[in-house]
C-alpha atoms as a PDB file:
ATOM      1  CA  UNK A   1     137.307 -97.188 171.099  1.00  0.00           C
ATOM      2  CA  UNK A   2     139.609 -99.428 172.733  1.00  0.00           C
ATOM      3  CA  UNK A   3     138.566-102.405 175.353  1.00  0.00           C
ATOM      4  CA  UNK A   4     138.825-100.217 178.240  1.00  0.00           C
ATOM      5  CA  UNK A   5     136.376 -97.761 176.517  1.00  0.00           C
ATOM      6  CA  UNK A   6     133.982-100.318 175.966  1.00  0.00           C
ATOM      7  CA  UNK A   7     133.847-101.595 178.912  1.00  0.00           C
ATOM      8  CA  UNK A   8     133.434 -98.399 180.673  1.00  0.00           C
ATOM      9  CA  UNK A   9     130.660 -97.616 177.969  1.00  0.00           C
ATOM     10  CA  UNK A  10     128.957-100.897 179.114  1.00  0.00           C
ATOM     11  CA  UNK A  11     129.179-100.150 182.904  1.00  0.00           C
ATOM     12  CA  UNK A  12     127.802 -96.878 182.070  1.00  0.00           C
ATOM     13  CA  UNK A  13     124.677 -97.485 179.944  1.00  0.00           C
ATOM     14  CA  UNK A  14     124.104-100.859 181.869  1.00  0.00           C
ATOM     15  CA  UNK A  15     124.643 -99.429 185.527  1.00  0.00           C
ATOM     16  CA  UNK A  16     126.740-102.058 186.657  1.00  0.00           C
ATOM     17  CA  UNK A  17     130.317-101.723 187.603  1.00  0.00           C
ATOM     18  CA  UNK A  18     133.381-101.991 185.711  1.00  0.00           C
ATOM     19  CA  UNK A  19     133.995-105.168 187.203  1.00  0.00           C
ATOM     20  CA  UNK A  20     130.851-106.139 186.090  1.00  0.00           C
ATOM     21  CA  UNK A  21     130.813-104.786 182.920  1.00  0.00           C
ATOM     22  CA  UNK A  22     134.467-106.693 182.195  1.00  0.00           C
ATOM     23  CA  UNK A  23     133.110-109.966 183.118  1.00  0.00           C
ATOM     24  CA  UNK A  24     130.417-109.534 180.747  1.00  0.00           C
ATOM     25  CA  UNK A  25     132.069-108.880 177.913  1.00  0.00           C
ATOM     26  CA  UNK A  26     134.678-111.548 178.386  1.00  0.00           C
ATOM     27  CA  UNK A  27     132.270-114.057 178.953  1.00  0.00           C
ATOM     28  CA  UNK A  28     130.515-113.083 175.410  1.00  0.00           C
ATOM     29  CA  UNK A  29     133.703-112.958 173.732  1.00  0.00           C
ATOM     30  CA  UNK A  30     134.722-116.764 175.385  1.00  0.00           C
ATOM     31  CA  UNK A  31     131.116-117.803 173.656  1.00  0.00           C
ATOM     32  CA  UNK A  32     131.582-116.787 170.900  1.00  0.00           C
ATOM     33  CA  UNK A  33     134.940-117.903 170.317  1.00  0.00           C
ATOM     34  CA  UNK A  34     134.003-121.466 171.740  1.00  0.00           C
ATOM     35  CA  UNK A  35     131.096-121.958 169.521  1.00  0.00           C
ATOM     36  CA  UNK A  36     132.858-120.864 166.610  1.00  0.00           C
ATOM     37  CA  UNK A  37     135.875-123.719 167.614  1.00  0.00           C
ATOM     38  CA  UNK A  38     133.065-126.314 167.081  1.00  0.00           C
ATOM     39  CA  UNK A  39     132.314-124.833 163.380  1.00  0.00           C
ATOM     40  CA  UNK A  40     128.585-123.501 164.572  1.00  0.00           C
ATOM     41  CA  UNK A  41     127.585-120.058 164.264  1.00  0.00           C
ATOM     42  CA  UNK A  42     126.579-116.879 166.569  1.00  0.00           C
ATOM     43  CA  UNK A  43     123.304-114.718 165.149  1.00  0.00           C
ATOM     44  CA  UNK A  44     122.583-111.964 167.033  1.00  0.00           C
ATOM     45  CA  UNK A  45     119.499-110.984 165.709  1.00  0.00           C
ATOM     46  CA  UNK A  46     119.702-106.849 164.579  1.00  0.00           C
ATOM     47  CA  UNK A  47     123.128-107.218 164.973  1.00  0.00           C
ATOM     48  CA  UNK A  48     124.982-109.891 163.156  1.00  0.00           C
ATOM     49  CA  UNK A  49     126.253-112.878 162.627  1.00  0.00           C
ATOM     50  CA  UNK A  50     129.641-114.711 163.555  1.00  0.00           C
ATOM     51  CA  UNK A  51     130.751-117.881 161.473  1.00  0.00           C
ATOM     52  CA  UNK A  52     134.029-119.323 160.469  1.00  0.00           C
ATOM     53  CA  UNK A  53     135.053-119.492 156.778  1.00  0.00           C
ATOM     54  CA  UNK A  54     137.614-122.227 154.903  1.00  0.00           C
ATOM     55  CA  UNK A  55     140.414-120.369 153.387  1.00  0.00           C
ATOM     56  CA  UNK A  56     141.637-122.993 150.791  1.00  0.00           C
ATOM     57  CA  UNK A  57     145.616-123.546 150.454  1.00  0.00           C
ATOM     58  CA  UNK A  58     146.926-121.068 147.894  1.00  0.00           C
ATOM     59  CA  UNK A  59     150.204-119.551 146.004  1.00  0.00           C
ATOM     60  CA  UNK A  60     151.544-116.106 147.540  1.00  0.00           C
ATOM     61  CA  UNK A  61     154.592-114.297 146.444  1.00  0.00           C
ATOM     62  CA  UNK A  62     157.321-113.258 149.011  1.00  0.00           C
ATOM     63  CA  UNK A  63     157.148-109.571 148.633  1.00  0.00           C
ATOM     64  CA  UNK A  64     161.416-109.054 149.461  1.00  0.00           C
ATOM     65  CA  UNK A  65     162.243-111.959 146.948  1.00  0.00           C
ATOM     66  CA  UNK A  66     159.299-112.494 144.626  1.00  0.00           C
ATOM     67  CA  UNK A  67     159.569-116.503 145.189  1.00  0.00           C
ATOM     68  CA  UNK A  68     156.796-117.944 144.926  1.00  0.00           C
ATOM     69  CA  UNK A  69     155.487-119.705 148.825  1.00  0.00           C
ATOM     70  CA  UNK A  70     152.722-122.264 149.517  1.00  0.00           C
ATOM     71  CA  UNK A  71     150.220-120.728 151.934  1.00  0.00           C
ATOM     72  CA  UNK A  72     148.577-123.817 154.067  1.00  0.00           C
ATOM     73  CA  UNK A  73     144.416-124.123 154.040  1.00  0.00           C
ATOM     74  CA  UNK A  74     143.088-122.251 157.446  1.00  0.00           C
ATOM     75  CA  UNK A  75     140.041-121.049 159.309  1.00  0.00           C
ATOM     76  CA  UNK A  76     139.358-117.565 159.368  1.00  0.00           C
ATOM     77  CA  UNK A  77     136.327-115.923 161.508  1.00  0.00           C
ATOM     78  CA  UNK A  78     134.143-113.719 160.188  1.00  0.00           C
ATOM     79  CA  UNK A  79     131.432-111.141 160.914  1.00  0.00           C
ATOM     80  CA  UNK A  80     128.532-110.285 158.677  1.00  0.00           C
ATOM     81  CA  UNK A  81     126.656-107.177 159.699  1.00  0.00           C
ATOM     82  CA  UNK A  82     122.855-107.512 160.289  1.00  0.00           C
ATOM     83  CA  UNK A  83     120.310-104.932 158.189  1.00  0.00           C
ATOM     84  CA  UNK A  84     119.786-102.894 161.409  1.00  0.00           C
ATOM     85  CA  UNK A  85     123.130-102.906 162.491  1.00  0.00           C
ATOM     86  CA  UNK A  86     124.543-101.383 158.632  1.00  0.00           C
ATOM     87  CA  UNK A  87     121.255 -99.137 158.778  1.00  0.00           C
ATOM     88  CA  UNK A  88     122.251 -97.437 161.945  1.00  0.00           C
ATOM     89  CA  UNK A  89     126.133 -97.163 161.128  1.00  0.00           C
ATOM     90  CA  UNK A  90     125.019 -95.702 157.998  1.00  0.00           C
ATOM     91  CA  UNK A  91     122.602 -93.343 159.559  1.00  0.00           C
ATOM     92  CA  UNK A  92     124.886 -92.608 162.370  1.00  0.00           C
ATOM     93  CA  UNK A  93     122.139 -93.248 164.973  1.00  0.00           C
ATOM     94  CA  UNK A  94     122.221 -95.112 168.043  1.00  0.00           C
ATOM     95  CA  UNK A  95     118.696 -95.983 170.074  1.00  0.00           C
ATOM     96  CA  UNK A  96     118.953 -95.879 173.418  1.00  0.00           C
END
């Protein structure tokens, strides 16, 4: 499912319009990203949770050469599936 999908998905179980539906989901993607930026984290209770992880610095190899590069520290987001959410997708059930 692409963005389009989704969105037309959300109009369509939400009855709002695709207008609507689009403003919705890039306002909850904006949150999300924005609280994550501050280092906080997004629980969505049934569904998940979003957080942001450290990646330390570390030692890669440069797969054309085999040199050995420096790979700087970053901050990486990540998602952590909620009991619900994994039973469902391993059920394959959706409520309605």
């Amino acid at each position: 499912m692409n963005k389009a999908e989704l969105i037309e998905q959300i109009a369509k179980d939400a009855g709002i319009t695709k207008k609507q539906a689009n403003e919705s989901l890039e306002a909850f993607t904006s949150a999300v990203v924005s609280t994550l930026k501050k280092g906080e984290t997004v629980t969505l209770v049934g569904f998940g949770t979003f957080s942001v992880s450290n990646r330390a610095p570390r030692n890669g190899r440069n797969p054309q050469t085999g040199a050995t590069i420096k790979i700087k520290a970053k901050k990486v987001p990540k998602f952590k599936s909620g009991k619900d959410f994994s039973t469902k997708v391993a059920a394959g059930k959706t409520k309605k």
